[in-house]
C-alpha atoms as a PDB file:
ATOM      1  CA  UNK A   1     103.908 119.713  99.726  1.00  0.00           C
ATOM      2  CA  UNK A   2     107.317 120.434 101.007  1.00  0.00           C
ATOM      3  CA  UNK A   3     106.278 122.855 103.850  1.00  0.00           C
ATOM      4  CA  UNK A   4     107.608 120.751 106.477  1.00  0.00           C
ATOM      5  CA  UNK A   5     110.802 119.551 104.758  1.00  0.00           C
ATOM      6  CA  UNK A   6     112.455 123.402 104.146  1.00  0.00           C
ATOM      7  CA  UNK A   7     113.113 126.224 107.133  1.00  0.00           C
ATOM      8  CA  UNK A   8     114.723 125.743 109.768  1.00  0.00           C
ATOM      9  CA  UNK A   9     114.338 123.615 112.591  1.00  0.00           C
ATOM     10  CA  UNK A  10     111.444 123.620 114.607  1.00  0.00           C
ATOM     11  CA  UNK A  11     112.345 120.873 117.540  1.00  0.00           C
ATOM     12  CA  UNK A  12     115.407 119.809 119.096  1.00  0.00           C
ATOM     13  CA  UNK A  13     117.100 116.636 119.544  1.00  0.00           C
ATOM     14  CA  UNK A  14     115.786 117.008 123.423  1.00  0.00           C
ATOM     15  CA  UNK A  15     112.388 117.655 122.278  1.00  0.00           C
ATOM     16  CA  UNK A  16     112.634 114.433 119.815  1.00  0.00           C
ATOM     17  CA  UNK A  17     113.249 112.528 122.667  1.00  0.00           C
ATOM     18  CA  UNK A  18     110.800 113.548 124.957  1.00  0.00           C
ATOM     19  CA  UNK A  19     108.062 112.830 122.070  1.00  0.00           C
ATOM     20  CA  UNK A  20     109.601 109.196 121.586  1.00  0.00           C
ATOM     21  CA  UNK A  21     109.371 108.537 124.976  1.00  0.00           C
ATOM     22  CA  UNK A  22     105.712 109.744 125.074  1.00  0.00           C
ATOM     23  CA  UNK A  23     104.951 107.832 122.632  1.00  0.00           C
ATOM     24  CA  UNK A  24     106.802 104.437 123.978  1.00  0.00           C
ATOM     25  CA  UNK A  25     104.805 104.853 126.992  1.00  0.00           C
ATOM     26  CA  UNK A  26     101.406 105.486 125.240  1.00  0.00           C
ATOM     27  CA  UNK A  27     101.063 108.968 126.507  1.00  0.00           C
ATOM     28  CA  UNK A  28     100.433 111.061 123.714  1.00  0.00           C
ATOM     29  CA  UNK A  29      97.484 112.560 122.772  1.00  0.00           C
ATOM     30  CA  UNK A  30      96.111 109.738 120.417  1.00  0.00           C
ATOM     31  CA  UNK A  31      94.080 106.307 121.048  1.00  0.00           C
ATOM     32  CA  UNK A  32      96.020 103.359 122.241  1.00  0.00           C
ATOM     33  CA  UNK A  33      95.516 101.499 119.015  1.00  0.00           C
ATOM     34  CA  UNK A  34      97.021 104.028 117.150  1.00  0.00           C
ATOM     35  CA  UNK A  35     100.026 104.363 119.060  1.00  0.00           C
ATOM     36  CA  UNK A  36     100.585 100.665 119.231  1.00  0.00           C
ATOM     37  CA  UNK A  37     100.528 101.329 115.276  1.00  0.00           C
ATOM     38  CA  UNK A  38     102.950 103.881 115.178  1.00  0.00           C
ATOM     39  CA  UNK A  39     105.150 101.724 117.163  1.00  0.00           C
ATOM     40  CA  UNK A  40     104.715  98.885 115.091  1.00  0.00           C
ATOM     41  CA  UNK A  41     105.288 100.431 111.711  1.00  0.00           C
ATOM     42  CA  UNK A  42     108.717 102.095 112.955  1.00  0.00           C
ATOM     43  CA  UNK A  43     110.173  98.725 113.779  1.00  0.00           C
ATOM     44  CA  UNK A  44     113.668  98.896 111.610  1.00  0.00           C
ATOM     45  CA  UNK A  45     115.307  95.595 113.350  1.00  0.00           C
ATOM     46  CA  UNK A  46     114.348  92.612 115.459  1.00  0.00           C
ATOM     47  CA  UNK A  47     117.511  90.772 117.054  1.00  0.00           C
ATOM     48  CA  UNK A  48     118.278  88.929 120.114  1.00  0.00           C
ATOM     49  CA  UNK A  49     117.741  91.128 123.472  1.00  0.00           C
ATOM     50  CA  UNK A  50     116.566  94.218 121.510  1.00  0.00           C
ATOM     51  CA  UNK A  51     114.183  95.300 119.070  1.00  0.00           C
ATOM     52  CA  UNK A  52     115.691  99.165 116.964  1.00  0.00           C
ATOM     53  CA  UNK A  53     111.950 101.206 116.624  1.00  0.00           C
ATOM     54  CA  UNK A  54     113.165 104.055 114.613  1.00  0.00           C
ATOM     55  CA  UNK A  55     112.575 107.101 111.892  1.00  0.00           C
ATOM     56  CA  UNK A  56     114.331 109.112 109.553  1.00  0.00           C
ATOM     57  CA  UNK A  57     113.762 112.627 109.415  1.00  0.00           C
ATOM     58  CA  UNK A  58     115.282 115.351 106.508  1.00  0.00           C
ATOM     59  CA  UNK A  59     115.475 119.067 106.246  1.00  0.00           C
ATOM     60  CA  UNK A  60     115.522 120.766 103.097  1.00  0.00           C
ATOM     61  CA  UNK A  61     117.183 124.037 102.638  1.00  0.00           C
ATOM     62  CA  UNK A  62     119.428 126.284 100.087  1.00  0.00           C
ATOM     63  CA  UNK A  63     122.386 125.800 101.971  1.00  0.00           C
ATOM     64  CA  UNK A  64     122.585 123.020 104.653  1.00  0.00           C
ATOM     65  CA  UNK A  65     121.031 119.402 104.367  1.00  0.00           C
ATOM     66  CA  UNK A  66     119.699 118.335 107.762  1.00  0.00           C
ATOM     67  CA  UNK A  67     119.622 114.540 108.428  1.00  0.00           C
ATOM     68  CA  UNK A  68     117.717 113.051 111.534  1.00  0.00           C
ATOM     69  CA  UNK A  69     117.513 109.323 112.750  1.00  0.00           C
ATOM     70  CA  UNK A  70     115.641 109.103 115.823  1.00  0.00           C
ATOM     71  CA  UNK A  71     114.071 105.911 117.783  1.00  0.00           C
ATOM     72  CA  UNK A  72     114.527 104.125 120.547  1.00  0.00           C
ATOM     73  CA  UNK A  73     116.191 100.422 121.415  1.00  0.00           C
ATOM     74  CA  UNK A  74     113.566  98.479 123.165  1.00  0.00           C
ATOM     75  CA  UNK A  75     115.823  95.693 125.375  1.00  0.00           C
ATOM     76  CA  UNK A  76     114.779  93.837 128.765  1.00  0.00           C
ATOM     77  CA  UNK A  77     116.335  96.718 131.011  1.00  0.00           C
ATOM     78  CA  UNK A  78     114.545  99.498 129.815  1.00  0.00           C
ATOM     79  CA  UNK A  79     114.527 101.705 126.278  1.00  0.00           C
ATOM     80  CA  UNK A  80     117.199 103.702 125.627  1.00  0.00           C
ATOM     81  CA  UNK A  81     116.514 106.824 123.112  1.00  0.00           C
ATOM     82  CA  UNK A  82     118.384 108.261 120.394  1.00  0.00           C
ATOM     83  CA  UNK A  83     117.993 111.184 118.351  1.00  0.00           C
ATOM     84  CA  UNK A  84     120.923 111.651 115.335  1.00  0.00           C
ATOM     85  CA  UNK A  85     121.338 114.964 113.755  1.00  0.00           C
ATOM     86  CA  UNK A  86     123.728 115.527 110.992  1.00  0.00           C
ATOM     87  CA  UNK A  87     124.306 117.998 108.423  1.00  0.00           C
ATOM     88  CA  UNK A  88     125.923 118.683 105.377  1.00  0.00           C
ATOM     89  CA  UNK A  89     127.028 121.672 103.048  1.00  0.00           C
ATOM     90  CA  UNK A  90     127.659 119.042  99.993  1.00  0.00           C
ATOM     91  CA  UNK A  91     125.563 117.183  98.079  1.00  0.00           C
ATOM     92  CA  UNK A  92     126.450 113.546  98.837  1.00  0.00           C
ATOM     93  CA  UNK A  93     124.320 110.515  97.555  1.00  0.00           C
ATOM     94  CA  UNK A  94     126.076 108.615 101.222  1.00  0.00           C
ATOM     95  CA  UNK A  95     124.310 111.583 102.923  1.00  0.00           C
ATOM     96  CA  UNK A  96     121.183 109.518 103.325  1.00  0.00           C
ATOM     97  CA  UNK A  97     122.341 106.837 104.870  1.00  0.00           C
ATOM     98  CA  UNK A  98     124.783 108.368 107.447  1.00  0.00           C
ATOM     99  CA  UNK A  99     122.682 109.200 109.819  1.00  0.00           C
ATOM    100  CA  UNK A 100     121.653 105.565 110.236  1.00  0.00           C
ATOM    101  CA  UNK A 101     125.400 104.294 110.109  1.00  0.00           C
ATOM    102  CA  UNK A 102     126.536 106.985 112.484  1.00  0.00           C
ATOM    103  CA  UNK A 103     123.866 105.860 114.915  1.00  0.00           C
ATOM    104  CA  UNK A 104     124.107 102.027 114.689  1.00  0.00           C
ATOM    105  CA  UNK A 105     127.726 102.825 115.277  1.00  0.00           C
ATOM    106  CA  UNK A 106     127.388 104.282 118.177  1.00  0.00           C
ATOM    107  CA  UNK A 107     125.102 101.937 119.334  1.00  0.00           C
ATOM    108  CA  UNK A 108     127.369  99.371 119.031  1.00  0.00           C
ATOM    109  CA  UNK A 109     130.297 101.071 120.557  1.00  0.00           C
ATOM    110  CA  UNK A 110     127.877 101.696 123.832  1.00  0.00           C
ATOM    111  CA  UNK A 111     127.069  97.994 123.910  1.00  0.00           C
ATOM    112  CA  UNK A 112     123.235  99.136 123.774  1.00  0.00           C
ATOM    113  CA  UNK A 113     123.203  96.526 120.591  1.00  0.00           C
ATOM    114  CA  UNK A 114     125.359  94.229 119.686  1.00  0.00           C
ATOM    115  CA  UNK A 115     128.521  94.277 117.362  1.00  0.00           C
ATOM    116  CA  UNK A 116     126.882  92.574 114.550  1.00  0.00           C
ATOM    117  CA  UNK A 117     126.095  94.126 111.599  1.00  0.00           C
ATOM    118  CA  UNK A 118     122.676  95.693 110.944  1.00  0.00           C
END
């Protein structure tokens, strides 16, 4: 049950992004009301002027631990897409969450969300 966990990667952080926005803008090859559920159920925070639709993603293998956090901000201009990739030699309980830190940071340092704390 860990097929898809271990290996190595099998899309790039370009490739993430394309299938995000595909899937924003209801183009994938699913029904509408699923998509709108997918959406929906990767909502991670509502706040004034944006709305962070995200998902983490992990790779398992013997020597390097692969962290993804990719999403989108929805905001009144227009979406803007992320897709976080970090990895690790060490075994680091923080690991987890640094992917989602590193990208709210950045987020916040690009003004795409504001400074407050997620």
């Amino acid at each position: 049950d860990l097929f898809w966990l271990q290996g190595g990667l099998r899309i790039s952080a370009m490739e993430q992004i394309s299938f995000l926005r595909a899937l924003h803008d209801g183009k994938l090859p699913f029904s509408k009301k699923t998509m709108a559920t997918v959406r929906r159920l990767m909502i991670r925070k509502r706040a004034k002027g944006y709305t962070i639709h995200a998902k983490t993603g992990w790779a398992v293998r013997p020597k390097i631990q692969t962290g993804w956090y990719v999403g989108w901000v929805a905001r009144p201009e227009g979406p803007c897409y992320f897709a976080t990739n970090i990895e690790t030699r060490r075994k680091a309980p923080s690991f987890a969450g640094a992917r989602i830190r590193i990208t709210m940071a950045a987020l916040r340092q690009l003004k795409i969300i504001s400074k407050q704390k997620p």
